[in-house]
Every structure is written in C-alpha cells, then in structure tokens.
N, C-alpha and C. Protein backbone atom coordinates (compact mmCIF):
# COMPACT_ATOMS: atom_id res chain seq x y z
N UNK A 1 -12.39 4.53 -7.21
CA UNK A 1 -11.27 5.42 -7.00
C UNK A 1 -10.39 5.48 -8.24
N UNK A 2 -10.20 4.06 -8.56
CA UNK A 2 -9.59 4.37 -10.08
C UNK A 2 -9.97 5.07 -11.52
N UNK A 3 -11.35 4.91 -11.53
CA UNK A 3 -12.21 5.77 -12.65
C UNK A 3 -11.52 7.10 -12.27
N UNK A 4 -11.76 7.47 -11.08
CA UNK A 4 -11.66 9.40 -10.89
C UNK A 4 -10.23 9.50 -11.79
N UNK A 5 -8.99 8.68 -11.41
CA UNK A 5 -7.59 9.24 -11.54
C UNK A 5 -8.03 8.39 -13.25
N UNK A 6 -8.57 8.06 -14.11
CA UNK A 6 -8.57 7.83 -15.73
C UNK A 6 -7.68 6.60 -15.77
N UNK A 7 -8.26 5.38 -14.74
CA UNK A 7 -7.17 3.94 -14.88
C UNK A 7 -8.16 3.35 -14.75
N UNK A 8 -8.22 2.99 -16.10
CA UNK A 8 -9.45 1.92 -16.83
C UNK A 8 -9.02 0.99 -17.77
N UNK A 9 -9.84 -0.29 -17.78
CA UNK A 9 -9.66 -1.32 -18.30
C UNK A 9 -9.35 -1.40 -20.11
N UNK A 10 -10.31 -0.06 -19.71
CA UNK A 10 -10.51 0.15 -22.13
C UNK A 10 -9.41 0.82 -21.92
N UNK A 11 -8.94 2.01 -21.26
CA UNK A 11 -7.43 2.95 -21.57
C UNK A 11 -6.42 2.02 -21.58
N UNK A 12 -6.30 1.11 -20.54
CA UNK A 12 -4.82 0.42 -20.75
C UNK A 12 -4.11 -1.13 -21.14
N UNK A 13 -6.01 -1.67 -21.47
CA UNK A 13 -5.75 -2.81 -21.88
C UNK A 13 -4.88 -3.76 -21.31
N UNK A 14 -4.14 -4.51 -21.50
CA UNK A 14 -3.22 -5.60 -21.19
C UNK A 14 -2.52 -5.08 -19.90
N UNK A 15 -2.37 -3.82 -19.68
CA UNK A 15 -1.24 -3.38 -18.94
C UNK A 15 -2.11 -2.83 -17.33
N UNK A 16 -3.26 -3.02 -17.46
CA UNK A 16 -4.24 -2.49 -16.70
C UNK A 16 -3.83 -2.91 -14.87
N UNK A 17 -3.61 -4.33 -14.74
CA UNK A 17 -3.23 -4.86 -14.12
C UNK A 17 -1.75 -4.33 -13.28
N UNK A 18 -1.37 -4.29 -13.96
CA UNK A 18 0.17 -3.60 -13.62
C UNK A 18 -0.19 -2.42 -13.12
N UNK A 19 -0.60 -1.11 -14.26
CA UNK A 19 -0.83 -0.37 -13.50
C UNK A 19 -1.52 0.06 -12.33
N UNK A 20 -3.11 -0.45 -11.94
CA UNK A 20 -3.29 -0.76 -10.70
C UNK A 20 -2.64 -1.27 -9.62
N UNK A 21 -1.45 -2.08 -9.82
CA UNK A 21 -0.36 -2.50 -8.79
C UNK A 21 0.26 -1.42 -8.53
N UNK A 22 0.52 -1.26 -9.22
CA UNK A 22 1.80 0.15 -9.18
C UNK A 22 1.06 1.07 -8.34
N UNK A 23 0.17 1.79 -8.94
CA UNK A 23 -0.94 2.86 -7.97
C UNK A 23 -0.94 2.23 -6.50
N UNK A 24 -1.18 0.80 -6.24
CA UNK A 24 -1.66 0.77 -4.76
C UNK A 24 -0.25 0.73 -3.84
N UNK A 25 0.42 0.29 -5.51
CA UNK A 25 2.47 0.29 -4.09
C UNK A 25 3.00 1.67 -3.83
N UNK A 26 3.03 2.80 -4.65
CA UNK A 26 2.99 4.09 -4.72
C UNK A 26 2.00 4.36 -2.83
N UNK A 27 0.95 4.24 -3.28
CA UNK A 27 0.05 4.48 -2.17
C UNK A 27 0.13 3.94 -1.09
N UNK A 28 0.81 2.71 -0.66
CA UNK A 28 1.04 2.46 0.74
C UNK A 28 2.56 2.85 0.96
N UNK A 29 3.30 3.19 -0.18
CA UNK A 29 4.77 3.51 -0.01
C UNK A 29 4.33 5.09 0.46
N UNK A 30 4.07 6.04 -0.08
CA UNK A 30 3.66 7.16 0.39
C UNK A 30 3.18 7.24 2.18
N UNK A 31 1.87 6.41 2.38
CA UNK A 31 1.21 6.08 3.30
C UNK A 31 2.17 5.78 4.76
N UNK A 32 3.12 4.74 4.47
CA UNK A 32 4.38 4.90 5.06
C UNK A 32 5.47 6.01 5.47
N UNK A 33 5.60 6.54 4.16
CA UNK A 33 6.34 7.63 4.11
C UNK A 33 6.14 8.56 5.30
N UNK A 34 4.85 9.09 5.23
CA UNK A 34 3.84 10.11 5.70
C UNK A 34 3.83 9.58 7.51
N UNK A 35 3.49 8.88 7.41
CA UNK A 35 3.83 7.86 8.46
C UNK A 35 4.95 7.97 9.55
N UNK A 36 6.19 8.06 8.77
CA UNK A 36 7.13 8.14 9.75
C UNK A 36 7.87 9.44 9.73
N UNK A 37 7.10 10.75 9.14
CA UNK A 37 7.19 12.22 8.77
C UNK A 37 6.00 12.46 10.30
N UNK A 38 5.47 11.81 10.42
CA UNK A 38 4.28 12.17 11.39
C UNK A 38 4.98 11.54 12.85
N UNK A 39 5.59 10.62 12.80
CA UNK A 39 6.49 9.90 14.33
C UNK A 39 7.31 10.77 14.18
N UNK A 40 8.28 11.58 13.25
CA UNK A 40 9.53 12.55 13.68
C UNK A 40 8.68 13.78 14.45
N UNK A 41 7.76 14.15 13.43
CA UNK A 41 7.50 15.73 14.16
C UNK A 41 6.90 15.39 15.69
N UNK A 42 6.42 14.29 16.01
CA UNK A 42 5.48 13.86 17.10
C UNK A 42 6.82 13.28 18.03
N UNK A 43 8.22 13.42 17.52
CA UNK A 43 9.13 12.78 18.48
C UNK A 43 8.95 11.65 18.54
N UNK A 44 8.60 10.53 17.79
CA UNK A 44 8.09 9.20 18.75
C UNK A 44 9.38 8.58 18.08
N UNK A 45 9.85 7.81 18.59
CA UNK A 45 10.46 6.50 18.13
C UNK A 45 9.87 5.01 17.77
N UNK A 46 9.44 5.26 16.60
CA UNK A 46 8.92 4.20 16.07
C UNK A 46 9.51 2.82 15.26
N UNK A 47 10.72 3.36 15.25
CA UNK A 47 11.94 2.51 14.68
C UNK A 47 12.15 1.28 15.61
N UNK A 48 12.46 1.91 16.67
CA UNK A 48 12.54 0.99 17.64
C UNK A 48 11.69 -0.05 18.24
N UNK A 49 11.84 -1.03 18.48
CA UNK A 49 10.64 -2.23 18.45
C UNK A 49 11.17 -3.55 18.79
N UNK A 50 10.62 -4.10 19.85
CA UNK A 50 10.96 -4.94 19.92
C UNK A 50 10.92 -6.46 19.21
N UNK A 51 11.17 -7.75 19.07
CA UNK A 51 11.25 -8.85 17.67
C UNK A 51 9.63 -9.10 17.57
N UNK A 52 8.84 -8.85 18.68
CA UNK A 52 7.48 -9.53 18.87
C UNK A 52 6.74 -8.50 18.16
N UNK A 53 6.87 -6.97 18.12
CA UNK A 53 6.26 -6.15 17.66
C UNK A 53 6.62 -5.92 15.75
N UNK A 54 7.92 -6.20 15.88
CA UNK A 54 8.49 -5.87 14.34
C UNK A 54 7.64 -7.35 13.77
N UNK A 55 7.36 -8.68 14.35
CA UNK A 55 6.88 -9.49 13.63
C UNK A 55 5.57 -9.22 13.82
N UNK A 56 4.75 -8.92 14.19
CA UNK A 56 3.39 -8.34 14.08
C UNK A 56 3.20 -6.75 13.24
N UNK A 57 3.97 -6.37 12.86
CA UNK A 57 4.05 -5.45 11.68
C UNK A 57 4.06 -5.65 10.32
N UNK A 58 5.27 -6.82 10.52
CA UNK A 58 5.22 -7.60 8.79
C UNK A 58 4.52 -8.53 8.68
N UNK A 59 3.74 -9.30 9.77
CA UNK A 59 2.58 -9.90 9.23
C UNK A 59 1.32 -8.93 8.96
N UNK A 60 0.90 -7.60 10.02
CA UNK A 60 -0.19 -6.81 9.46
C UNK A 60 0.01 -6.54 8.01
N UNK A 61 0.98 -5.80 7.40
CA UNK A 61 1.60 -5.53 6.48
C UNK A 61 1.55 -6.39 5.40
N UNK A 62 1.58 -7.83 5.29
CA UNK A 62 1.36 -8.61 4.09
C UNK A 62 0.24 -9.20 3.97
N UNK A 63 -0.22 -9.35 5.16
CA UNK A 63 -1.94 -8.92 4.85
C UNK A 63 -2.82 -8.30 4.43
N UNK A 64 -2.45 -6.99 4.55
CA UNK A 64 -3.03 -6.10 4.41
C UNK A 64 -2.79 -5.82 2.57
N UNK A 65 -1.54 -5.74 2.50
CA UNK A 65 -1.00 -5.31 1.07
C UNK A 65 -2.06 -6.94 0.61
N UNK A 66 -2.26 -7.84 0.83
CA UNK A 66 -2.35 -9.24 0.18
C UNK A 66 -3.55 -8.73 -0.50
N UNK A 67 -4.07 -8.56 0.82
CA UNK A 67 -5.66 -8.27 0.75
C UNK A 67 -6.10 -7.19 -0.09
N UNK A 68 -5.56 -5.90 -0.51
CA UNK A 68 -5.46 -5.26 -1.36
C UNK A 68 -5.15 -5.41 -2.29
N UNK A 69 -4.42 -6.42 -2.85
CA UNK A 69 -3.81 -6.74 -4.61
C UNK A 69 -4.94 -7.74 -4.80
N UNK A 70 -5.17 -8.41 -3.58
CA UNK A 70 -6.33 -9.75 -4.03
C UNK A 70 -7.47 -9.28 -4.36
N UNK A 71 -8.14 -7.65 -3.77
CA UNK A 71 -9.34 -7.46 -4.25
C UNK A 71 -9.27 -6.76 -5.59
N UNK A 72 -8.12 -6.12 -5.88
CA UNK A 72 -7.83 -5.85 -7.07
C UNK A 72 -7.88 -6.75 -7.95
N UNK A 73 -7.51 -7.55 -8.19
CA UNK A 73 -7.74 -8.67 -9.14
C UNK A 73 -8.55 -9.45 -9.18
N UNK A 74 -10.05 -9.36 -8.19
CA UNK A 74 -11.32 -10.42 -8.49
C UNK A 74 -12.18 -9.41 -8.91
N UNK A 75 -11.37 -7.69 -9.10
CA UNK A 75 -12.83 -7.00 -9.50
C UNK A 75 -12.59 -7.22 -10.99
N UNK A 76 -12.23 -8.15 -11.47
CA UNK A 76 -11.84 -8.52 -13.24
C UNK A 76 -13.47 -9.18 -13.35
C-alpha cells in the first residue's frame, strides 16, 4: 500500500519510519472521523457508553493501533 502512495525506504531514508507513522495516524484519525460522520447521519448515539464499553474501546483501540505500528516496523 505504501509503494502505490511513493513512501519508500530509498525516497526517505532516515525519516521513513516516521513517515509511515504519520500515514497510519492520519488513517485511523480519518477512519474515526468518518466514523462518527456515519453515527450522526444514522442518528445513533455513539458517544454515549457506558464505563464497561468505553473500556473495551480503548483497549480494542491500542491494540489494534499497537498491532499496526508493530507490523510496520518488523517489515524493516
């Protein structure tokens, strides 16, 4: 996926790393975004949540992001 958008190891050298971070925080920040653009028009209240559900969100959530920066950095 990164070849297509021209974020390669020879183009950015040292900084390569970074920028792949950046791309995947962009992309779940968007992903989010989109996200709760899709609960307004759909009416839902998604804000609302109870402590058991909001903590099973931020654990999916740093998993998920974990698991994504971690495979980013063993494809070195």
């Amino acid at each position: 996926m990164y070849a297509s958008m021209d974020v390669s190891r020879e183009a950015l050298g040292d900084r390569y790393i970074a920028q792949v971070l950046t791309i995947v925080s962009v992309r779940f920040l968007l992903a989010g975004l989109l996200t709760l653009a899709v609960a307004m028009i759909m009416r839902q209240n998604i804000v609302k949540m109870s402590k058991i559900q909001f903590r099973n969100v931020v654990i999916m959530g740093l998993v998920s992001t974990g698991f994504a920066y971690f495979s980013l950095t063993s494809e070195m």
